[in-house]
PDB file of N, CA and C in Angstrom:
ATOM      1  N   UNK A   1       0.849  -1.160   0.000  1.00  0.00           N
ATOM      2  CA  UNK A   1       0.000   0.000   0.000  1.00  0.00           C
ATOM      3  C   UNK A   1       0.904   1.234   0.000  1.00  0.00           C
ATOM      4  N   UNK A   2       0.533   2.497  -0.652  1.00  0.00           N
ATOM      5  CA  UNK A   2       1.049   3.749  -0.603  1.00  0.00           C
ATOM      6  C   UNK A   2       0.125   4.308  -1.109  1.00  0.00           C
ATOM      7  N   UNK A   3       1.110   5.734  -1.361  1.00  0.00           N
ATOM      8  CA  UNK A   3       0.333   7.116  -1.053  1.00  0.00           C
ATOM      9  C   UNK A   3       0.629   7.831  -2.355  1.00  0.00           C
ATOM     10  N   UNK A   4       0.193   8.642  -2.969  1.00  0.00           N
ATOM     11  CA  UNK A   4       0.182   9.615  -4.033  1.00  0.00           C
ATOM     12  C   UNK A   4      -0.286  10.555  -4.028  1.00  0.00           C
ATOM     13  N   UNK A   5       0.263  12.021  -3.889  1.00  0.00           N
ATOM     14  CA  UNK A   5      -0.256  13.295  -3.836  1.00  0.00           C
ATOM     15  C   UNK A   5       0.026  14.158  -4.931  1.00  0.00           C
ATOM     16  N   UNK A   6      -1.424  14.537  -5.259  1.00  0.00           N
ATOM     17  CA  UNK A   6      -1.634  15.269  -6.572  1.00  0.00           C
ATOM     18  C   UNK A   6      -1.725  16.253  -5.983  1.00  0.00           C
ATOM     19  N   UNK A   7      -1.523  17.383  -6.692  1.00  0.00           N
ATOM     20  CA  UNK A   7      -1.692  18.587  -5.904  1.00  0.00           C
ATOM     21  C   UNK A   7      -2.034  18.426  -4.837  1.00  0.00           C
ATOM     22  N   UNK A   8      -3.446  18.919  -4.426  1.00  0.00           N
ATOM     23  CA  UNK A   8      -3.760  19.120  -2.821  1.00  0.00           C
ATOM     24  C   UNK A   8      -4.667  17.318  -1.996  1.00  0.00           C
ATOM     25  N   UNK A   9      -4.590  16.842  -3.488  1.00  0.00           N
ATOM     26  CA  UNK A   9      -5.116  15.400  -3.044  1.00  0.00           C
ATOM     27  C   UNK A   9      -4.406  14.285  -2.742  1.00  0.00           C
ATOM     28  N   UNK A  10      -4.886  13.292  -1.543  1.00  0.00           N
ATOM     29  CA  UNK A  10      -4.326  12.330  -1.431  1.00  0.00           C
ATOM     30  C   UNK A  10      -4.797  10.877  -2.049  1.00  0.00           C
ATOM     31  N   UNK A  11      -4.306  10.177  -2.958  1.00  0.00           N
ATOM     32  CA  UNK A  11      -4.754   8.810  -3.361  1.00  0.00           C
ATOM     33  C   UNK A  11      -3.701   7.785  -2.639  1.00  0.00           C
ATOM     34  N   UNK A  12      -4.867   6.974  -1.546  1.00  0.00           N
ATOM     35  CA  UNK A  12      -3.954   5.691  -0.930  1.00  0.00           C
ATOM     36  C   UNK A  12      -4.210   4.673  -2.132  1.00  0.00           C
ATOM     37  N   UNK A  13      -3.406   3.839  -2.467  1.00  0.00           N
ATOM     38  CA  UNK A  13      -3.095   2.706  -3.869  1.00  0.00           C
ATOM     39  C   UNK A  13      -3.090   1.639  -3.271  1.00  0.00           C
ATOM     40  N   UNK A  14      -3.354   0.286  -3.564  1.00  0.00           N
ATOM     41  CA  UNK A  14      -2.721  -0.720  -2.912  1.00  0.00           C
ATOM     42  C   UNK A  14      -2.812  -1.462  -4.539  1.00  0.00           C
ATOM     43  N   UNK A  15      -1.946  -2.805  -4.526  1.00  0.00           N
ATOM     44  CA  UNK A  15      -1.663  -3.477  -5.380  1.00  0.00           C
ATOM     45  C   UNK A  15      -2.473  -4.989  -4.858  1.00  0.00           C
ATOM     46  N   UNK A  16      -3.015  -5.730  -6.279  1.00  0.00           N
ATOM     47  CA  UNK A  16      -3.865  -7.011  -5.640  1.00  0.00           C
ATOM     48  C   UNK A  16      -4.081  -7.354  -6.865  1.00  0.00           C
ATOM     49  N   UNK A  17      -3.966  -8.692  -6.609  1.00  0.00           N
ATOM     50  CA  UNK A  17      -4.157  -9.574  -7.453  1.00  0.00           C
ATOM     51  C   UNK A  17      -5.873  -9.848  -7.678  1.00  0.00           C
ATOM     52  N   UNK A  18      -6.712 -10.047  -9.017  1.00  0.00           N
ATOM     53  CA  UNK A  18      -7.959  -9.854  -9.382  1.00  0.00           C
ATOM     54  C   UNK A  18      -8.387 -11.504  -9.509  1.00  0.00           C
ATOM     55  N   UNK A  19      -9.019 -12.220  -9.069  1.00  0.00           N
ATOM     56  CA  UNK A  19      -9.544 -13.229  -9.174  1.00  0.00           C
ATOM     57  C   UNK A  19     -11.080 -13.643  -9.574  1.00  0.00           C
ATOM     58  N   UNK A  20     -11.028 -14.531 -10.416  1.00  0.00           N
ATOM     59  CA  UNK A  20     -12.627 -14.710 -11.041  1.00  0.00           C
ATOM     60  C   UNK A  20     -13.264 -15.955 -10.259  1.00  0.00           C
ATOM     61  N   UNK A  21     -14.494 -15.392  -9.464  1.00  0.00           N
ATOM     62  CA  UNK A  21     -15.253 -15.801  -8.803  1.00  0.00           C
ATOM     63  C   UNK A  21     -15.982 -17.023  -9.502  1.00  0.00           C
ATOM     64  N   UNK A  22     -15.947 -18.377  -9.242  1.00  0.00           N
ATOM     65  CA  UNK A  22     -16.598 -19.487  -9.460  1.00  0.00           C
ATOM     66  C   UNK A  22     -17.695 -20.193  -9.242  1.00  0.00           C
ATOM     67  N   UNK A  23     -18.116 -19.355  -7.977  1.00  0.00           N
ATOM     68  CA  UNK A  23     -19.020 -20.328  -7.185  1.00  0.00           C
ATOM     69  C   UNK A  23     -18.946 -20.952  -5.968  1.00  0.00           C
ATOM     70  N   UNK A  24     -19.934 -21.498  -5.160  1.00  0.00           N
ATOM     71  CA  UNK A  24     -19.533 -21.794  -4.192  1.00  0.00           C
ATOM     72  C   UNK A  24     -19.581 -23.630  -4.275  1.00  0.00           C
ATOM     73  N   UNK A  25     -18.721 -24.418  -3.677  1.00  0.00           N
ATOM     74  CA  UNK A  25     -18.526 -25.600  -3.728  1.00  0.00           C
ATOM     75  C   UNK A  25     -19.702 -26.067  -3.130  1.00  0.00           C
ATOM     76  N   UNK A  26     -20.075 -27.292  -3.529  1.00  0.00           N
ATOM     77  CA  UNK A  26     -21.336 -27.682  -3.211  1.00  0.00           C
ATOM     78  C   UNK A  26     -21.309 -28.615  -1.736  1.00  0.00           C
ATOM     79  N   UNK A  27     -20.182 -29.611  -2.087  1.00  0.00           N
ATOM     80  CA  UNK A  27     -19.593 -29.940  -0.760  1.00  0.00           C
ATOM     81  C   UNK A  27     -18.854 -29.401   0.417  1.00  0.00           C
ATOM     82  N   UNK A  28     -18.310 -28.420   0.370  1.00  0.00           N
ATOM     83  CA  UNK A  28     -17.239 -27.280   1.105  1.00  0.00           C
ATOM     84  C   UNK A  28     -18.158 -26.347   1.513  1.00  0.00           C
ATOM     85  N   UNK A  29     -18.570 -25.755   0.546  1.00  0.00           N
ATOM     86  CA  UNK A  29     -19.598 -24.446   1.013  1.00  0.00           C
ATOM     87  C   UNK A  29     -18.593 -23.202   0.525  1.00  0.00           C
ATOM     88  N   UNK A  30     -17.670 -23.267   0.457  1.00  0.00           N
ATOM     89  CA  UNK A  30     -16.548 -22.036   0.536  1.00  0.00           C
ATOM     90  C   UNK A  30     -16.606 -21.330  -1.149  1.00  0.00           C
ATOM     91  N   UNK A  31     -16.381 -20.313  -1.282  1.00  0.00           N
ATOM     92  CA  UNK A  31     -16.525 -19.578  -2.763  1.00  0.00           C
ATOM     93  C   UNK A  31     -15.151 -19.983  -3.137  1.00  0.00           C
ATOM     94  N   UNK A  32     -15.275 -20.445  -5.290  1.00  0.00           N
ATOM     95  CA  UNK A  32     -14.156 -20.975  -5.207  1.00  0.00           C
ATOM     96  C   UNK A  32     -13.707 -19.845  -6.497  1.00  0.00           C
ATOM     97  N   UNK A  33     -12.174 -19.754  -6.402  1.00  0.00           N
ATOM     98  CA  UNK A  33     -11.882 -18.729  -7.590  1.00  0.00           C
ATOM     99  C   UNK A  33     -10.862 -19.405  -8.150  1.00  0.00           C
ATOM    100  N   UNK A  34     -11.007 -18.879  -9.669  1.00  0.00           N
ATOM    101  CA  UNK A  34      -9.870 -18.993 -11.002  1.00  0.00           C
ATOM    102  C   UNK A  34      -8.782 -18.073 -10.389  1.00  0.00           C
ATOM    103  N   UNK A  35      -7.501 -18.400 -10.531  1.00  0.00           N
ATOM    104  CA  UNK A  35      -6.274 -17.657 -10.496  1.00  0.00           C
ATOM    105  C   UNK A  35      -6.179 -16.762 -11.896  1.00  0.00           C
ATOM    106  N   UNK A  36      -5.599 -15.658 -11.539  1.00  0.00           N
ATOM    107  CA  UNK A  36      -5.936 -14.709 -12.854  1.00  0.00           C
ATOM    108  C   UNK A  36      -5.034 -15.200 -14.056  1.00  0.00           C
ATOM    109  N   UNK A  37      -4.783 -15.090 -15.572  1.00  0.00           N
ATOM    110  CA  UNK A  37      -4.328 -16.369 -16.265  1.00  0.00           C
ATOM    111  C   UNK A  37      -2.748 -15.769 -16.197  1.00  0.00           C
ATOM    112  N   UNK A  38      -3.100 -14.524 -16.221  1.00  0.00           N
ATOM    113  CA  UNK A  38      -1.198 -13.901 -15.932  1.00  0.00           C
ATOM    114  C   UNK A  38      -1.215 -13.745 -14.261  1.00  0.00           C
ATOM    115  N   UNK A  39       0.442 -13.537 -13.995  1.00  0.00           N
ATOM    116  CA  UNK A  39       0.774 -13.660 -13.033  1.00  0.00           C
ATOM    117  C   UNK A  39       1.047 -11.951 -12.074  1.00  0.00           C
ATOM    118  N   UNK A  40       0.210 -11.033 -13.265  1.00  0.00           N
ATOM    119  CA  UNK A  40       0.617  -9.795 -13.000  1.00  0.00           C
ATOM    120  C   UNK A  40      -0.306  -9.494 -11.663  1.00  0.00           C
ATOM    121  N   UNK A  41       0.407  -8.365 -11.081  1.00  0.00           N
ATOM    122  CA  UNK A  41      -0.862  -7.361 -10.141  1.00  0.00           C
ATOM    123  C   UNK A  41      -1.786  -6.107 -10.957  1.00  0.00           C
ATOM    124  N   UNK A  42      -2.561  -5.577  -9.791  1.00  0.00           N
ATOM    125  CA  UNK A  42      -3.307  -4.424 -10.270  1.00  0.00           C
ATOM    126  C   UNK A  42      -3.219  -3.758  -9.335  1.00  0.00           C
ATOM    127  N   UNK A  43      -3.452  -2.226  -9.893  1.00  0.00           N
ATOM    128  CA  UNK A  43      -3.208  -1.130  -8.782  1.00  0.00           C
ATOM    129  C   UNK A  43      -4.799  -0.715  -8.595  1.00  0.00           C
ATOM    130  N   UNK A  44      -5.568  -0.975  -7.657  1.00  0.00           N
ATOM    131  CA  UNK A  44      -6.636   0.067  -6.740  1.00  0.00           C
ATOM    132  C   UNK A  44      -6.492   1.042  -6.145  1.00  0.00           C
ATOM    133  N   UNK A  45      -7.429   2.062  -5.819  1.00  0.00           N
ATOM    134  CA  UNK A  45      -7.622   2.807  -4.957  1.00  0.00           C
ATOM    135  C   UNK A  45      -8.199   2.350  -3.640  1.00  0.00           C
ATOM    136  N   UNK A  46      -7.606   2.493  -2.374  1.00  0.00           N
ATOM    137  CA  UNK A  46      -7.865   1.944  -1.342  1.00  0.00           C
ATOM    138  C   UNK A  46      -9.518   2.016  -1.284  1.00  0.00           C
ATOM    139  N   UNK A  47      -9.803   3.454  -1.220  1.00  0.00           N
ATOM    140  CA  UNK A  47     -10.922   3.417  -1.297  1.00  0.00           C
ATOM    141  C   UNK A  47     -12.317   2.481  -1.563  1.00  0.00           C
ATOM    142  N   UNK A  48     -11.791   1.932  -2.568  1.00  0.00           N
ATOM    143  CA  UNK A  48     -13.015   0.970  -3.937  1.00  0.00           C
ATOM    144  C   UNK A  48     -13.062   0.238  -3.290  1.00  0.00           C
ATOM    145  N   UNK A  49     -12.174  -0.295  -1.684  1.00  0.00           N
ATOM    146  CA  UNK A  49     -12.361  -1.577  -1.622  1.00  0.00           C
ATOM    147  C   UNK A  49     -13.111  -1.819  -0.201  1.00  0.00           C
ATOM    148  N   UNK A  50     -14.656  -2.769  -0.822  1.00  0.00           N
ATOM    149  CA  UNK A  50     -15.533  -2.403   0.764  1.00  0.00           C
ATOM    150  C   UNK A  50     -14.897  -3.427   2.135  1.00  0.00           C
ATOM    151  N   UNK A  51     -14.556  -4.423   1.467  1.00  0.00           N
ATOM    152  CA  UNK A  51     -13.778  -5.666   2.618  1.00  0.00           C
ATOM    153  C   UNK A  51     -12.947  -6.581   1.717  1.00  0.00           C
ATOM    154  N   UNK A  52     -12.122  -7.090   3.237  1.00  0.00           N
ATOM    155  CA  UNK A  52     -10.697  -7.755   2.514  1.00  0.00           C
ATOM    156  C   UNK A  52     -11.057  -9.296   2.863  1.00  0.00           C
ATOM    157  N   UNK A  53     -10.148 -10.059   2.371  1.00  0.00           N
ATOM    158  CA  UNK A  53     -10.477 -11.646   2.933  1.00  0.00           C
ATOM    159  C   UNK A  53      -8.848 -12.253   2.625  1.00  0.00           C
ATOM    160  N   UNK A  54      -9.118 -13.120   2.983  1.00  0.00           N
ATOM    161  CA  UNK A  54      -7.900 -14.459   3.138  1.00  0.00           C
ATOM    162  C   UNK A  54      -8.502 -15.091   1.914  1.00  0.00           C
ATOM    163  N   UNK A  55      -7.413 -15.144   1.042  1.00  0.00           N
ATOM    164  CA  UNK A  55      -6.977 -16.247  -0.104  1.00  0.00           C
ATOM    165  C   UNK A  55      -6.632 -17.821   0.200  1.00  0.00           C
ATOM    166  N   UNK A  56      -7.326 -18.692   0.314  1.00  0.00           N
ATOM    167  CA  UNK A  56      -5.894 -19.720   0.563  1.00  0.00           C
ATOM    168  C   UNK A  56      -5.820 -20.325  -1.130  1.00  0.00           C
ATOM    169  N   UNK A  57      -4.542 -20.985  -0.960  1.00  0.00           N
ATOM    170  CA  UNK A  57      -4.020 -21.764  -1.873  1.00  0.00           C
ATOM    171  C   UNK A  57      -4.723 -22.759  -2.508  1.00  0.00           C
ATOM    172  N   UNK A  58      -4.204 -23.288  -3.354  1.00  0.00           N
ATOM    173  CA  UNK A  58      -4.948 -25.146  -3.790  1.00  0.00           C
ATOM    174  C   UNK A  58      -4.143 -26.168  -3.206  1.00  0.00           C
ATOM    175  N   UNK A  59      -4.418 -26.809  -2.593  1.00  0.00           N
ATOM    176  CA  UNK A  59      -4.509 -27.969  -1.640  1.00  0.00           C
ATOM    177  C   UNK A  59      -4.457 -29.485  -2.480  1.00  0.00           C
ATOM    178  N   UNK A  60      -3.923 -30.419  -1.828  1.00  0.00           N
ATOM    179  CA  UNK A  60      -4.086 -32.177  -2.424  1.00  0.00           C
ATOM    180  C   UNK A  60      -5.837 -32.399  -2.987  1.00  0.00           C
ATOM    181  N   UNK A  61      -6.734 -31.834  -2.040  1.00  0.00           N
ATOM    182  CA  UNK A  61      -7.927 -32.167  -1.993  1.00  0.00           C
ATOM    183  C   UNK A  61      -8.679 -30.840  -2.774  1.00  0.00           C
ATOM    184  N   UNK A  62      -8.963 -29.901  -2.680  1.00  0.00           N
ATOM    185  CA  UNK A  62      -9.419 -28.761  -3.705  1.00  0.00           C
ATOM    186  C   UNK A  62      -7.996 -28.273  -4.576  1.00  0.00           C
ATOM    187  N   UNK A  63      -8.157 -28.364  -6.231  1.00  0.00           N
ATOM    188  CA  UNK A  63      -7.410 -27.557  -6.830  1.00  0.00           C
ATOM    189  C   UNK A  63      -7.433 -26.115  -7.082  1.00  0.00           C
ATOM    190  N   UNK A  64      -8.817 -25.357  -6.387  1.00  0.00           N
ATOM    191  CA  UNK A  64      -8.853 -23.980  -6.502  1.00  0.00           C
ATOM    192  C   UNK A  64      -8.242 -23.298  -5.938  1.00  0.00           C
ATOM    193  N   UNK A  65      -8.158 -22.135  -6.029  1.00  0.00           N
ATOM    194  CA  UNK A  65      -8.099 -21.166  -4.432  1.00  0.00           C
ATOM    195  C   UNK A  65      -9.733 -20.703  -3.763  1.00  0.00           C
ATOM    196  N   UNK A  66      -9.289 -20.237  -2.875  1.00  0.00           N
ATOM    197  CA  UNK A  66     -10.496 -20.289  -2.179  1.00  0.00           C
ATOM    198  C   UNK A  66     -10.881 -19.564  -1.388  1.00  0.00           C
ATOM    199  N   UNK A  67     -11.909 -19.108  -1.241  1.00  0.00           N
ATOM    200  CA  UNK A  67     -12.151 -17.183  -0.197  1.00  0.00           C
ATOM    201  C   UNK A  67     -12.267 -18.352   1.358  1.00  0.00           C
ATOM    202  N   UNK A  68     -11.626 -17.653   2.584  1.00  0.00           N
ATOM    203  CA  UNK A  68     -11.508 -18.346   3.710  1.00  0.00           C
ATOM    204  C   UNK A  68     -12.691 -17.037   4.470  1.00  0.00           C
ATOM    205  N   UNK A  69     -13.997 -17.907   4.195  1.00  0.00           N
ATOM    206  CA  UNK A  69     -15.420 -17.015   4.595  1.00  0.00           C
ATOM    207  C   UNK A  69     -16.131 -17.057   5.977  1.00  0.00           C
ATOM    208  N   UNK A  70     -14.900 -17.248   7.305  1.00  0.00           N
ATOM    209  CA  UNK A  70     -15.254 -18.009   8.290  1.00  0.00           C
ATOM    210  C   UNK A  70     -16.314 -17.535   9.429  1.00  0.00           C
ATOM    211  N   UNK A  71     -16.464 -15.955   9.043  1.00  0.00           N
ATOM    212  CA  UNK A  71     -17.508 -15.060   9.580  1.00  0.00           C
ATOM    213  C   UNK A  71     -18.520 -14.523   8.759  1.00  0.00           C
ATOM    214  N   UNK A  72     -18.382 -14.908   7.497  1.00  0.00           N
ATOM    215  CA  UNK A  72     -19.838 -14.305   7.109  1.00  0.00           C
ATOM    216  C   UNK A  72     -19.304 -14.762   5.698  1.00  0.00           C
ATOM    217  N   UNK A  73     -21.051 -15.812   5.382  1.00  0.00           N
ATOM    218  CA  UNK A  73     -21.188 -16.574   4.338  1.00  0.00           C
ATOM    219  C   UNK A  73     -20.969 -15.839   3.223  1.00  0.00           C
ATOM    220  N   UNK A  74     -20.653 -14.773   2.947  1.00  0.00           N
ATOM    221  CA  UNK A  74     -21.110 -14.295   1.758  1.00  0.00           C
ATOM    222  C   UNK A  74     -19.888 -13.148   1.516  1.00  0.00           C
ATOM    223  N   UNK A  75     -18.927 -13.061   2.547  1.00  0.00           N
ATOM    224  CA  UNK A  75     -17.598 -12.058   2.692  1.00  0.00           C
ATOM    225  C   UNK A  75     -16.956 -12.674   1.338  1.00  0.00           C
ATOM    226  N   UNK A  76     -16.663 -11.540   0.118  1.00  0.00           N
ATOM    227  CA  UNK A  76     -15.618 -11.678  -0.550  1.00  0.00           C
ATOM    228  C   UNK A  76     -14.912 -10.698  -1.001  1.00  0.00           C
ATOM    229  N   UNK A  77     -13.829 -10.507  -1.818  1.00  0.00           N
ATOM    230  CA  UNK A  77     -13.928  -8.923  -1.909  1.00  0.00           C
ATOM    231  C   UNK A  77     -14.414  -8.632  -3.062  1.00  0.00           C
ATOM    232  N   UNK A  78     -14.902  -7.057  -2.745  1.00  0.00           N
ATOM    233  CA  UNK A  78     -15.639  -6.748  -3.766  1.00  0.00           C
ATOM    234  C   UNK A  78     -15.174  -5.074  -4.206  1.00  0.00           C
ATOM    235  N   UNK A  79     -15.077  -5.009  -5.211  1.00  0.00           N
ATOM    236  CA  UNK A  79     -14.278  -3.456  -5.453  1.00  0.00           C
ATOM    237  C   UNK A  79     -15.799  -2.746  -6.123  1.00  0.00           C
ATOM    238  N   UNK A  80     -15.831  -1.043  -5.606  1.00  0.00           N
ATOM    239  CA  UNK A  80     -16.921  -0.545  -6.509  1.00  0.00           C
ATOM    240  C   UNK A  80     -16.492   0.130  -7.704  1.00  0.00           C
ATOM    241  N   UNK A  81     -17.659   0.008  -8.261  1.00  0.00           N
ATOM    242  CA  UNK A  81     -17.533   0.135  -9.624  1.00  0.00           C
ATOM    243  C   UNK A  81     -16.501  -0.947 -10.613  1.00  0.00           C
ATOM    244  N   UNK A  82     -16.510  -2.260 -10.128  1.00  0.00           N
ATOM    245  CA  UNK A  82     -16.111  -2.909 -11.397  1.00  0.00           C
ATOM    246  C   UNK A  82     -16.919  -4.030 -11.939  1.00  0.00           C
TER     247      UNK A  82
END
């Protein structure tokens, strides 16, 4: 995360990787996501972003990644306006 000042304005940035939402596993329950097909980041505005979550990895047993949703069924992140 950082900072950028335009003239008299401040833009906080953070960098994050964009993942495409799959669905939720039928057995697991957990939302499952595509890894983005390049390995690049993206720059946001802190702002856009309403909540954060835990990524985990792909595992022996799920090959996805996977939103870790352990307080609220439906937590993923979500940026506005995209």
């Amino acid at each position: 995360m950082f900072s950028i000042r335009l003239v008299d304005k401040v833009f906080r940035i953070i960098i994050a990787k964009t993942y495409k939402r799959k669905g939720r596993n039928k057995v697991t329950g957990y939302i499952e996501l595509d890894a983005p097909p390049n390995k690049s980041f993206d720059f946001y505005f802190l702002d856009s972003v309403i909540c954060s979550v835990h990524i985990l990895p792909p595992t022996s047993s799920n090959g996805r990644y996977v939103v870790q949703d352990l307080y609220d069924g439906d937590m993923y992140l979500r940026l506005i306006g995209s």
